[in-house]
PDB file of N, CA and C in Angstrom:
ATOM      1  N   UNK A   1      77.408 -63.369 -19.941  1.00  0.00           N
ATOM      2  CA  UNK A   1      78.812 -63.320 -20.228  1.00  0.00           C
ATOM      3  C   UNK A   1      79.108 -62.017 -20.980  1.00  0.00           C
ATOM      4  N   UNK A   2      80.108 -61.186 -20.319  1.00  0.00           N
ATOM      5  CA  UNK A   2      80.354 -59.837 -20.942  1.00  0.00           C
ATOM      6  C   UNK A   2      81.258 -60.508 -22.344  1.00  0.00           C
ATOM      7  N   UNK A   3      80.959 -59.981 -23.400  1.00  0.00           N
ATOM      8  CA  UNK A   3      81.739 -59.272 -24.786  1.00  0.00           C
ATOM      9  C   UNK A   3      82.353 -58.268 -25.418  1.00  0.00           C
ATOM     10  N   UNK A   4      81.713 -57.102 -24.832  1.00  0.00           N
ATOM     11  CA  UNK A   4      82.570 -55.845 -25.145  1.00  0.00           C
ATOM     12  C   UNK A   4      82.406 -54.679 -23.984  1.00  0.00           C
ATOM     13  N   UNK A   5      83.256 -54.321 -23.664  1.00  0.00           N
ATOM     14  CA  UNK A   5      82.496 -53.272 -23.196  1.00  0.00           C
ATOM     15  C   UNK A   5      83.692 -52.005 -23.610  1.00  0.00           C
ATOM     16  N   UNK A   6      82.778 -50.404 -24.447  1.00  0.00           N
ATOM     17  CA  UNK A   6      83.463 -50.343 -24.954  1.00  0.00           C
ATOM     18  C   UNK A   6      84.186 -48.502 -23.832  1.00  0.00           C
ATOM     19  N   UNK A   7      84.755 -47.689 -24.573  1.00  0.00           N
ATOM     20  CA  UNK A   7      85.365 -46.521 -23.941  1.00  0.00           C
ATOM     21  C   UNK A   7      84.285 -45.328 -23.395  1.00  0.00           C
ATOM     22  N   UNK A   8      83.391 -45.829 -23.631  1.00  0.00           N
ATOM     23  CA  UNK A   8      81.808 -45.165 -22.864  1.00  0.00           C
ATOM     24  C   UNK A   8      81.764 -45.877 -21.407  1.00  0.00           C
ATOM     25  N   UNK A   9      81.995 -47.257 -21.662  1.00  0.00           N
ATOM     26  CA  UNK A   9      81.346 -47.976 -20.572  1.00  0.00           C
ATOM     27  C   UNK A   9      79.817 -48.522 -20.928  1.00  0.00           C
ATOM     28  N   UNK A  10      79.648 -48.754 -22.545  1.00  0.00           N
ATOM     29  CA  UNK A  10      78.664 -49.410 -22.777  1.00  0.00           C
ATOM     30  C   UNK A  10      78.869 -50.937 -22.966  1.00  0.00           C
ATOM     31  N   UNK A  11      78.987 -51.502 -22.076  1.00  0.00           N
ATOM     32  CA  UNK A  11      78.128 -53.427 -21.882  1.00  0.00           C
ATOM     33  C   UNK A  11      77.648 -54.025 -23.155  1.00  0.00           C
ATOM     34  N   UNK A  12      78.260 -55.063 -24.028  1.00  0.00           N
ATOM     35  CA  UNK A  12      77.497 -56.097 -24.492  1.00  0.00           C
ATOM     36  C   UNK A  12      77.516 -57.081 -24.351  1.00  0.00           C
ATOM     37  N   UNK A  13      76.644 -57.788 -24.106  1.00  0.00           N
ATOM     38  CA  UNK A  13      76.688 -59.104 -23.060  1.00  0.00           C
ATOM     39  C   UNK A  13      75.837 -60.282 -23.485  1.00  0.00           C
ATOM     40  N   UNK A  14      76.081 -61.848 -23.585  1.00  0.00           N
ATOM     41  CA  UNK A  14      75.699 -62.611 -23.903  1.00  0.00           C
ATOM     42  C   UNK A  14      74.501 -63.461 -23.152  1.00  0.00           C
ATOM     43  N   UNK A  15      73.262 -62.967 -23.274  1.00  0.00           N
ATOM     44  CA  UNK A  15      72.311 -63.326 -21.353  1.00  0.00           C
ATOM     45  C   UNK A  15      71.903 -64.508 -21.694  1.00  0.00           C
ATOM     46  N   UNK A  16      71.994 -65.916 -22.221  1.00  0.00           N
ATOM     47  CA  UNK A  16      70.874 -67.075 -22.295  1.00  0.00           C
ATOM     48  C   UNK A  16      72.224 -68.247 -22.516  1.00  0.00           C
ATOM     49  N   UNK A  17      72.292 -68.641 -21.330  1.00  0.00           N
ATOM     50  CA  UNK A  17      73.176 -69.854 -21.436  1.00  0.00           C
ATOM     51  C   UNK A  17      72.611 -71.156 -21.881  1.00  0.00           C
ATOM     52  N   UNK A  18      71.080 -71.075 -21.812  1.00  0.00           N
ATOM     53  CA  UNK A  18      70.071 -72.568 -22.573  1.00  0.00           C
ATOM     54  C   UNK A  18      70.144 -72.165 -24.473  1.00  0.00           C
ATOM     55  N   UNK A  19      70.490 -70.756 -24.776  1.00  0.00           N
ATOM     56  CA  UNK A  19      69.763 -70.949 -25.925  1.00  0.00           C
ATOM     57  C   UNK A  19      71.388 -69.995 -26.525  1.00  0.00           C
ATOM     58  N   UNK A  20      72.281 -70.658 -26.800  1.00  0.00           N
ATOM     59  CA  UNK A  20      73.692 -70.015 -27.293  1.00  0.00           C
ATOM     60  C   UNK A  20      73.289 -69.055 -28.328  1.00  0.00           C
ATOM     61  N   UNK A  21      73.912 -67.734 -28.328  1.00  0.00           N
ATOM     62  CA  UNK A  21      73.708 -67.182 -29.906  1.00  0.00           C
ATOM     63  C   UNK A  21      72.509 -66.657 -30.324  1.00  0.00           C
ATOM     64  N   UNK A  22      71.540 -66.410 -29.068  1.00  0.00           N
ATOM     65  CA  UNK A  22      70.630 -65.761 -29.819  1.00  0.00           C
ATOM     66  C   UNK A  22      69.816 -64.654 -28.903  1.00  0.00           C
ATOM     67  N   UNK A  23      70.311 -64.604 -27.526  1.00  0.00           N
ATOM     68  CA  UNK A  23      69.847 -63.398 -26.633  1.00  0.00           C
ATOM     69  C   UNK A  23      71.546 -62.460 -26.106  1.00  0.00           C
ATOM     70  N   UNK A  24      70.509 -60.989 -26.545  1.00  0.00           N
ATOM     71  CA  UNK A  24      71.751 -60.068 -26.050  1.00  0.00           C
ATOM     72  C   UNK A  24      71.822 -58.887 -25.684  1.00  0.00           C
ATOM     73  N   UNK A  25      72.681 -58.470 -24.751  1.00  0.00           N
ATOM     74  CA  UNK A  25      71.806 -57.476 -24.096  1.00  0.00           C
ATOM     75  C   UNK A  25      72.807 -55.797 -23.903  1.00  0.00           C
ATOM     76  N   UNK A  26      72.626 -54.569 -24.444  1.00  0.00           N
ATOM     77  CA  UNK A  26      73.765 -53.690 -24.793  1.00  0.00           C
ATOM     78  C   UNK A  26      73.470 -52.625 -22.898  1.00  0.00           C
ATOM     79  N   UNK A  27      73.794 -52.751 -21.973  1.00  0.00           N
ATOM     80  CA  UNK A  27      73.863 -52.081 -21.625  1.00  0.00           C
ATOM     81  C   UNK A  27      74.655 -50.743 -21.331  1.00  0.00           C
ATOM     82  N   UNK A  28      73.838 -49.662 -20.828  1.00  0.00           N
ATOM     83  CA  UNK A  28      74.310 -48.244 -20.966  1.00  0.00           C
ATOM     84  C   UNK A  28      73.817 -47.441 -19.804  1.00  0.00           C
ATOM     85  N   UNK A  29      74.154 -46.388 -19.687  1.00  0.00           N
ATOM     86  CA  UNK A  29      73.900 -45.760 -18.276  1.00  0.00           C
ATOM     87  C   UNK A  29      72.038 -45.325 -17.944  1.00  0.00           C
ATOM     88  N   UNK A  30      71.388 -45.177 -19.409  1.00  0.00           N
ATOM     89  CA  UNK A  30      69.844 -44.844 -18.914  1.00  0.00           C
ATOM     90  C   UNK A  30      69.485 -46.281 -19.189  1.00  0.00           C
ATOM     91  N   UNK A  31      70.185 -47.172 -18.991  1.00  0.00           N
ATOM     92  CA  UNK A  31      69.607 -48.587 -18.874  1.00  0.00           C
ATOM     93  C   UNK A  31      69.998 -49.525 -20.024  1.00  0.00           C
ATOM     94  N   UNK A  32      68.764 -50.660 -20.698  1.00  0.00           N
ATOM     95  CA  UNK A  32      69.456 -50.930 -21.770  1.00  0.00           C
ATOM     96  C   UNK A  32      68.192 -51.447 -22.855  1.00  0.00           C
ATOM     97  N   UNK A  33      69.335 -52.404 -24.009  1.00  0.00           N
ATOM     98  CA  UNK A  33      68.466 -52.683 -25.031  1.00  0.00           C
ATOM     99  C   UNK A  33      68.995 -54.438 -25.459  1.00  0.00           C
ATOM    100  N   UNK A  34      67.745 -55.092 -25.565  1.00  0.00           N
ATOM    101  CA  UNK A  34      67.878 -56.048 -25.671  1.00  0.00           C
ATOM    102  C   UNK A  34      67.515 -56.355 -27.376  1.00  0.00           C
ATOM    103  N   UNK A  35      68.649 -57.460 -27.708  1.00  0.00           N
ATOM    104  CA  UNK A  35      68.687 -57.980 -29.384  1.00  0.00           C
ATOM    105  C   UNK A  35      68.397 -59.613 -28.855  1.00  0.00           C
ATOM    106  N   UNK A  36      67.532 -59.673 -29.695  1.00  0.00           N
ATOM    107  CA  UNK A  36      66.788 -61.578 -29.754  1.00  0.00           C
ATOM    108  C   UNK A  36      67.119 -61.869 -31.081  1.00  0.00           C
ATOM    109  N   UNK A  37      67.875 -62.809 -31.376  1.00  0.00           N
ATOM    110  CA  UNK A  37      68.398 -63.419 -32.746  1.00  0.00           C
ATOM    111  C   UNK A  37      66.675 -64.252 -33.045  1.00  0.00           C
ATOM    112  N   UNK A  38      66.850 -64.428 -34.543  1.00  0.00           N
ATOM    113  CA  UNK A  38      66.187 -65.839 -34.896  1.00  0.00           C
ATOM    114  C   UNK A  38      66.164 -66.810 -33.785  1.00  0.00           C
ATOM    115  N   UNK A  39      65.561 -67.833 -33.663  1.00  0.00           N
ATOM    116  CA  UNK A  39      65.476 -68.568 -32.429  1.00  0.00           C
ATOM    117  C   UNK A  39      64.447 -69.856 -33.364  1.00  0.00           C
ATOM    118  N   UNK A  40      65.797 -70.589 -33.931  1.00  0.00           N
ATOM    119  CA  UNK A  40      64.857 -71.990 -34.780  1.00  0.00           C
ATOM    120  C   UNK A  40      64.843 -71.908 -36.526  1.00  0.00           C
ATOM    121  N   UNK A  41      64.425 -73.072 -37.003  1.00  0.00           N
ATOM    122  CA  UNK A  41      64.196 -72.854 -38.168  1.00  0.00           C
ATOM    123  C   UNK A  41      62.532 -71.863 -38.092  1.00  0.00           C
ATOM    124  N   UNK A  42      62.998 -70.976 -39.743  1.00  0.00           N
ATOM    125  CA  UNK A  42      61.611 -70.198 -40.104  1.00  0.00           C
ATOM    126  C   UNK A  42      60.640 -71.116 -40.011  1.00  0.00           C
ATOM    127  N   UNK A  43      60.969 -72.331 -41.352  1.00  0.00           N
ATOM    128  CA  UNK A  43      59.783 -73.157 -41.320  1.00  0.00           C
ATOM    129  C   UNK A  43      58.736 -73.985 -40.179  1.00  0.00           C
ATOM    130  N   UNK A  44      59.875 -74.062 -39.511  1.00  0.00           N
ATOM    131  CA  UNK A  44      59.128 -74.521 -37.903  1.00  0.00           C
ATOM    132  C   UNK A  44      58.513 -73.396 -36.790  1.00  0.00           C
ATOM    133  N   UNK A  45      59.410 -72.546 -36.754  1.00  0.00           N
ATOM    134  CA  UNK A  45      58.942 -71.233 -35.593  1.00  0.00           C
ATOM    135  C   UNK A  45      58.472 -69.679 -36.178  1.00  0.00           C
ATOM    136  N   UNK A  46      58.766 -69.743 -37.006  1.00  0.00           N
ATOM    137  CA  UNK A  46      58.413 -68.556 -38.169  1.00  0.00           C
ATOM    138  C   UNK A  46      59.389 -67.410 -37.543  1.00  0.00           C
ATOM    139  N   UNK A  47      59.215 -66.522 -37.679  1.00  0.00           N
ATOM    140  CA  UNK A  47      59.942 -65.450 -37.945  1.00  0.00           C
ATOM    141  C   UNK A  47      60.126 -64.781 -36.180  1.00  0.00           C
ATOM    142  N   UNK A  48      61.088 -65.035 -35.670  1.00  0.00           N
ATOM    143  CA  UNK A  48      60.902 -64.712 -33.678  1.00  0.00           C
ATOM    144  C   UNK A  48      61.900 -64.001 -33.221  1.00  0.00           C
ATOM    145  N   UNK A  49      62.894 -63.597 -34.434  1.00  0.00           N
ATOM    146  CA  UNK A  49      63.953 -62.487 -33.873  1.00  0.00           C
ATOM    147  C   UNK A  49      64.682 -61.872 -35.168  1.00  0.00           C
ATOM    148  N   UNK A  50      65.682 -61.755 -34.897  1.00  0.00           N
ATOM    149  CA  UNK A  50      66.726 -60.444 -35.814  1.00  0.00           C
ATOM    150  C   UNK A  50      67.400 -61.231 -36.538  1.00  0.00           C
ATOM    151  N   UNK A  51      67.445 -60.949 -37.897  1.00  0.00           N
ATOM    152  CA  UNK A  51      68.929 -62.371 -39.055  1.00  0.00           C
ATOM    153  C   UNK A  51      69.904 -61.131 -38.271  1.00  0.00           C
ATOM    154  N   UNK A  52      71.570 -62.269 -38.793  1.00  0.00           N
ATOM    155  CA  UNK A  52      72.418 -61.117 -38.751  1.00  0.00           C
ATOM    156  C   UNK A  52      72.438 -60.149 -40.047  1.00  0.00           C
ATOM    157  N   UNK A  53      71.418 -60.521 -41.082  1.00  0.00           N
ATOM    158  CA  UNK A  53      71.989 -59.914 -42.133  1.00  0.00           C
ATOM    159  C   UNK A  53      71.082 -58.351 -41.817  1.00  0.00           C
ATOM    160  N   UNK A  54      70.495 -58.821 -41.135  1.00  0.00           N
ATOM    161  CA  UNK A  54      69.366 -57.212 -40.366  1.00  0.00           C
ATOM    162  C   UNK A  54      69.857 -56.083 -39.816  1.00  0.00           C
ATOM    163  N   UNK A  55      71.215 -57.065 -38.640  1.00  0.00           N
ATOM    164  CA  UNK A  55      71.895 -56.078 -38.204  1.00  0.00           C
ATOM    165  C   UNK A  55      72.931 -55.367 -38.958  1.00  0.00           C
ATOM    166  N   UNK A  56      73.608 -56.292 -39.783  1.00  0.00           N
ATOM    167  CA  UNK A  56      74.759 -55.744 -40.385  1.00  0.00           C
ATOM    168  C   UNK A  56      74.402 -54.423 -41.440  1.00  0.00           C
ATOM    169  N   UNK A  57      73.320 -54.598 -41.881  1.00  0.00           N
ATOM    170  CA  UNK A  57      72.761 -53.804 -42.578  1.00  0.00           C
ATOM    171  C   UNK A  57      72.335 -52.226 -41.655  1.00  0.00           C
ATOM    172  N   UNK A  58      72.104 -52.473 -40.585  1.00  0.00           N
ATOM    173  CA  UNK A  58      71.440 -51.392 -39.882  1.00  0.00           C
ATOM    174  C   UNK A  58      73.031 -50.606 -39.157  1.00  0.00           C
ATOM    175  N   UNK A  59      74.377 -51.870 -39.341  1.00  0.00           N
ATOM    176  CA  UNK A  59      75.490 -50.763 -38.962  1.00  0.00           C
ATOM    177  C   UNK A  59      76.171 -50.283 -39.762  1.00  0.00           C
ATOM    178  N   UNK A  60      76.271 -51.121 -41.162  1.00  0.00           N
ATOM    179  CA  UNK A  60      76.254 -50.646 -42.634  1.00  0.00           C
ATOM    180  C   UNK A  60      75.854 -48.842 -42.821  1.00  0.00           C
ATOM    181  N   UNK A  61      74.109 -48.842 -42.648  1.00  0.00           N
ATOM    182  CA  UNK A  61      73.355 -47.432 -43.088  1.00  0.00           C
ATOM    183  C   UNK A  61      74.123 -46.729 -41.906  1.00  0.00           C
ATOM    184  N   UNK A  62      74.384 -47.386 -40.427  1.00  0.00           N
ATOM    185  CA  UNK A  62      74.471 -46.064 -39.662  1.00  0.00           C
ATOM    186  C   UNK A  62      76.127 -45.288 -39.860  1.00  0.00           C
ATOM    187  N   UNK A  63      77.520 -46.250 -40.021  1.00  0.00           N
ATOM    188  CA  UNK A  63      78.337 -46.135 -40.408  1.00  0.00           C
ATOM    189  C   UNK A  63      78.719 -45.415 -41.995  1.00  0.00           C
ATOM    190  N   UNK A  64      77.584 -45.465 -43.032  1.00  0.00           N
ATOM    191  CA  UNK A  64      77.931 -44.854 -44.113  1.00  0.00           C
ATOM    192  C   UNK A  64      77.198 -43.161 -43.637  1.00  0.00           C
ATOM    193  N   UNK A  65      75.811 -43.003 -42.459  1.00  0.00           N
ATOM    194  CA  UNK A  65      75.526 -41.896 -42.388  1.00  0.00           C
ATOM    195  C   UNK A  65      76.559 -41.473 -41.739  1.00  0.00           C
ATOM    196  N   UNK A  66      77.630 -42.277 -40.596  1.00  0.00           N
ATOM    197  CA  UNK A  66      78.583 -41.373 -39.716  1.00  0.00           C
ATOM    198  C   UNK A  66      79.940 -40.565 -40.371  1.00  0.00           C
ATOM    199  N   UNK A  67      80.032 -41.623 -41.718  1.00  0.00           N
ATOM    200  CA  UNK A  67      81.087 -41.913 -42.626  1.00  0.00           C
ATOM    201  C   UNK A  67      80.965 -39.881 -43.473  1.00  0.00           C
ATOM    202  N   UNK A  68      79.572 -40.410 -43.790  1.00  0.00           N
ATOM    203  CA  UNK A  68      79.058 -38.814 -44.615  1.00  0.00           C
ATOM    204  C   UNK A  68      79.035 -37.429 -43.852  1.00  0.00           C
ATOM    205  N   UNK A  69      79.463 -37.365 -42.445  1.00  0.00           N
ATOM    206  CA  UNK A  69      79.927 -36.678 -41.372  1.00  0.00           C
ATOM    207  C   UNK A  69      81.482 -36.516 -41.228  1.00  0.00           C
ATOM    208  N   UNK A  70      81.744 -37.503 -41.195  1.00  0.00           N
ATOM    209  CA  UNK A  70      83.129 -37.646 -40.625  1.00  0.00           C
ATOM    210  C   UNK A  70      84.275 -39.288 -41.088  1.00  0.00           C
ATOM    211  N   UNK A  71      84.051 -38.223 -42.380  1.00  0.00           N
ATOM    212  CA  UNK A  71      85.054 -39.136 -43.276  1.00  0.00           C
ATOM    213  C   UNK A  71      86.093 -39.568 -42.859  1.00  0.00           C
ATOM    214  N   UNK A  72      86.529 -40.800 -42.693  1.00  0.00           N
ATOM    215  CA  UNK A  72      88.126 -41.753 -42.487  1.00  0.00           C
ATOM    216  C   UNK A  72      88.009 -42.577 -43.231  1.00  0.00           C
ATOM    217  N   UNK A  73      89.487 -43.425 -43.132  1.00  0.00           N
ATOM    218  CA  UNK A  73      90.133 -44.221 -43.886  1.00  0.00           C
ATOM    219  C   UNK A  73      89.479 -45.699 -42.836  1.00  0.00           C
ATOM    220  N   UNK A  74      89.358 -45.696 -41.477  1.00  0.00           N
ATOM    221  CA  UNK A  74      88.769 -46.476 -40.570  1.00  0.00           C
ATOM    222  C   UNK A  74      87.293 -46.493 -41.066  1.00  0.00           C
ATOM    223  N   UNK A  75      86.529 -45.340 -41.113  1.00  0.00           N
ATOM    224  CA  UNK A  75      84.898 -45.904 -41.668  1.00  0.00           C
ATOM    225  C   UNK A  75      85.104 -46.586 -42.734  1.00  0.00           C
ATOM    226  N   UNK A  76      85.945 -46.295 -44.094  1.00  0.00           N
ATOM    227  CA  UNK A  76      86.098 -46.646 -45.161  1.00  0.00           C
ATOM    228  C   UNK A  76      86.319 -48.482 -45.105  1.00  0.00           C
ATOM    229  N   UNK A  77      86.976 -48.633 -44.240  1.00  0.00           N
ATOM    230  CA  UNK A  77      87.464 -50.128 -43.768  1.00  0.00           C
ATOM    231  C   UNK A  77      86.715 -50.752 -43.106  1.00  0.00           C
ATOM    232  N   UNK A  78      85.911 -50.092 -42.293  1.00  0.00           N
ATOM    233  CA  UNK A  78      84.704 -50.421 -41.957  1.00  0.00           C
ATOM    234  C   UNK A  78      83.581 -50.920 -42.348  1.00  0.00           C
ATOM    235  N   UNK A  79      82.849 -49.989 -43.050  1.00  0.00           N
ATOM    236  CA  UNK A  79      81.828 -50.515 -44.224  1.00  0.00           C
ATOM    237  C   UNK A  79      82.288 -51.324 -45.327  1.00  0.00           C
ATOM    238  N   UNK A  80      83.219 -51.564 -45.756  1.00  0.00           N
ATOM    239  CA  UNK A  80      83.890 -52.613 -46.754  1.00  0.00           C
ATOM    240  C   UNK A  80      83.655 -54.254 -46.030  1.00  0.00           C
ATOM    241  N   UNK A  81      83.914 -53.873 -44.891  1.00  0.00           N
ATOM    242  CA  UNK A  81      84.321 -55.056 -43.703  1.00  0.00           C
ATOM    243  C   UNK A  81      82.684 -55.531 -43.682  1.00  0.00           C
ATOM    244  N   UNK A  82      81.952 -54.634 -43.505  1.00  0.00           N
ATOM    245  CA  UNK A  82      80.522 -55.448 -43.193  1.00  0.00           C
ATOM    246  C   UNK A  82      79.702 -55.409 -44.262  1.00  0.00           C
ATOM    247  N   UNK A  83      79.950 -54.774 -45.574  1.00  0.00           N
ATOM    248  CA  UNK A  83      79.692 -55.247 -46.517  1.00  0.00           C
ATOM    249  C   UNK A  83      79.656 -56.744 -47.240  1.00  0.00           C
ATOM    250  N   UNK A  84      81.112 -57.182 -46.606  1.00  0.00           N
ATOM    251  CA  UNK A  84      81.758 -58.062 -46.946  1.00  0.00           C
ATOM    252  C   UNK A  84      81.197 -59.776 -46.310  1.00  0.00           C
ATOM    253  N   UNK A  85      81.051 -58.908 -45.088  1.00  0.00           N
ATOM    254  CA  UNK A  85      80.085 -60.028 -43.802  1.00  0.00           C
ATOM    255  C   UNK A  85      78.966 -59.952 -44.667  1.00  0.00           C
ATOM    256  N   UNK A  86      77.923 -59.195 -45.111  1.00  0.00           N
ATOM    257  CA  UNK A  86      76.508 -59.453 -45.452  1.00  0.00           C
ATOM    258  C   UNK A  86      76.881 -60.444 -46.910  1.00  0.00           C
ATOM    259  N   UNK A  87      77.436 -59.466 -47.461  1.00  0.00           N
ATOM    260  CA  UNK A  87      77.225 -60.955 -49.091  1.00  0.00           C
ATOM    261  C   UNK A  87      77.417 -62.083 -48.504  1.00  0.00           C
ATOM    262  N   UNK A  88      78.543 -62.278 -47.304  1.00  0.00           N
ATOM    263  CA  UNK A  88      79.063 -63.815 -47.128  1.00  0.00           C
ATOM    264  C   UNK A  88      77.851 -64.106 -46.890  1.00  0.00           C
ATOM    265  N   UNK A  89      76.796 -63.554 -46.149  1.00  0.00           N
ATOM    266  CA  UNK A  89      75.929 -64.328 -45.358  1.00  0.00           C
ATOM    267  C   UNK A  89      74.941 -64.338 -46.100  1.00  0.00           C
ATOM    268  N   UNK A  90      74.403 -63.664 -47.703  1.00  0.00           N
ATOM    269  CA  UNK A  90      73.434 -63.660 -48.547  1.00  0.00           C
ATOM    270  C   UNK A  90      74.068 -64.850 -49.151  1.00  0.00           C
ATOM    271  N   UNK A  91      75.533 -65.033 -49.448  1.00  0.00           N
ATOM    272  CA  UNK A  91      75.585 -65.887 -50.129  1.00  0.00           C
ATOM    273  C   UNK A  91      75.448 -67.311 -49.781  1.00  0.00           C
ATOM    274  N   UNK A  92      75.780 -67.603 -48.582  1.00  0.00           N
ATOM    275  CA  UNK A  92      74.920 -68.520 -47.620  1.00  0.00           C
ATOM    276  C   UNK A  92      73.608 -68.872 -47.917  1.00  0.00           C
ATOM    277  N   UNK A  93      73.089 -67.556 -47.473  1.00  0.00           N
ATOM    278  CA  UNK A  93      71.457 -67.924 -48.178  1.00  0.00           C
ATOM    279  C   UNK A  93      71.067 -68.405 -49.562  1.00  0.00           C
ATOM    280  N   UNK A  94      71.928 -68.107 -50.319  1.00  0.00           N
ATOM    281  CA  UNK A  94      71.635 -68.309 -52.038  1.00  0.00           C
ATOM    282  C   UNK A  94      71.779 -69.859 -51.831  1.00  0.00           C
ATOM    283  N   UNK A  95      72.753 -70.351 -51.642  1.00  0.00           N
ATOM    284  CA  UNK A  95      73.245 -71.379 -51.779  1.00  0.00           C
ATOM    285  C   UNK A  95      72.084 -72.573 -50.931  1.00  0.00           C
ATOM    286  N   UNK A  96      71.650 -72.332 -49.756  1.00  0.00           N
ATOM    287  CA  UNK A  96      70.674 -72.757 -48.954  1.00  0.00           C
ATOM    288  C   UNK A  96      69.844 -73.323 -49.725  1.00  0.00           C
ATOM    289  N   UNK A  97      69.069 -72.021 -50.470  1.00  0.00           N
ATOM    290  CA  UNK A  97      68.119 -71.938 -50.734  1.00  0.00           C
ATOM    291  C   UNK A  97      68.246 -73.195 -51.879  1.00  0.00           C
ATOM    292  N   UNK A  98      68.901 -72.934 -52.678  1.00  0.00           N
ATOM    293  CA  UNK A  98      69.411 -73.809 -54.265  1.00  0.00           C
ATOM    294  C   UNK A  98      69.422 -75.120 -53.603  1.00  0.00           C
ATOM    295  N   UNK A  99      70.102 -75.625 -52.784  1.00  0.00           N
ATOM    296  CA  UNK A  99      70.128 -77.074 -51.930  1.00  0.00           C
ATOM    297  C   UNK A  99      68.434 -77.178 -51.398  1.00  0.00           C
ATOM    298  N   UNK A 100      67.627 -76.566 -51.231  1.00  0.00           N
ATOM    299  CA  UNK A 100      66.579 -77.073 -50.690  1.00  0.00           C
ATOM    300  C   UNK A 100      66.165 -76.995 -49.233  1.00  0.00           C
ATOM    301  N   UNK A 101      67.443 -76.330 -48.235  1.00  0.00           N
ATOM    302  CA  UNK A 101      67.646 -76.681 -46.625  1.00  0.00           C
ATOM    303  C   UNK A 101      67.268 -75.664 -46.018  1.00  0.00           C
ATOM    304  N   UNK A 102      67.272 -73.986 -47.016  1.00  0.00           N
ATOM    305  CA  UNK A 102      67.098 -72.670 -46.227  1.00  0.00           C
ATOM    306  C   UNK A 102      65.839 -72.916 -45.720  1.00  0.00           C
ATOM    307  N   UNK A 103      65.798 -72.852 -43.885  1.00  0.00           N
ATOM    308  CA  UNK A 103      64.827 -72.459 -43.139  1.00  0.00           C
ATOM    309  C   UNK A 103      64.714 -73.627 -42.476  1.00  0.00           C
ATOM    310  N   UNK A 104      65.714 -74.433 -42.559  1.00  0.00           N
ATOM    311  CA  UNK A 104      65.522 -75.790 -41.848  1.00  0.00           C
ATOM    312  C   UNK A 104      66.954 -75.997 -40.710  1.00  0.00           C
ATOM    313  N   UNK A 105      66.924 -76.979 -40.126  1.00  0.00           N
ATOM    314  CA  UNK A 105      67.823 -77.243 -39.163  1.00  0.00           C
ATOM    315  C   UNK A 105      68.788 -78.252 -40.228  1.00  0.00           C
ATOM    316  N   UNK A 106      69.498 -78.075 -41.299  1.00  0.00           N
ATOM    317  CA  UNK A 106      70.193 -78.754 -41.745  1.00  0.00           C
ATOM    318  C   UNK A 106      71.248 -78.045 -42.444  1.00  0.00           C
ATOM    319  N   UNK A 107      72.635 -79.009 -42.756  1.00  0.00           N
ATOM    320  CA  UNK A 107      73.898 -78.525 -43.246  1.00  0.00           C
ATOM    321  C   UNK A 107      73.455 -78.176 -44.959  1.00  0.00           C
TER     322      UNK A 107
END
């Protein structure tokens, strides 16, 4: 299932209809690159793909290096924005963890 495709004509696309949310695939004209989420609890499958907090972080560094190039008010809103996504999702984890559930299949 396509998701973005953006003013390049680069493809991101949703490929695993058995396993929602965790295979994905960016295609581009010399071909492509595939992202595998987590896939399960840690405690059960151990460690088998990407957190989002991995990625957000890796568009975080690349957006503050593009930012240190080519300063806007859009990067600026940008990195605030996925800054904003990672605490939510550390803070997720904090909270997990304190309940006892981080790494398990539970609310």
């Amino acid at each position: 299932m396509e998701l973005h495709r953006d003013n390049n004509g680069v493809i991101t696309s949703h490929i695993s209809t058995e396993n929602p949310g965790h295979n994905y695939e960016i295609c581009h004209d010399d071909g492509f690159v595939s992202i595998d989420f987590q896939n399960g609890p840690v405690k059960e499958n151990g460690v088998n793909g990407i957190t989002s907090e991995a990625l957000l972080s890796i568009l975080i560094h690349r957006t503050e290096v593009l930012n240190s190039n080519f300063p806007c008010a859009e990067n600026e809103a940008a990195i605030a924005g996925l800054k904003a996504a990672l605490e939510a999702f550390e803070s997720r984890t904090r909270d997990r963890i304190a309940r006892q559930v981080e790494g398990e299949n539970k609310v």
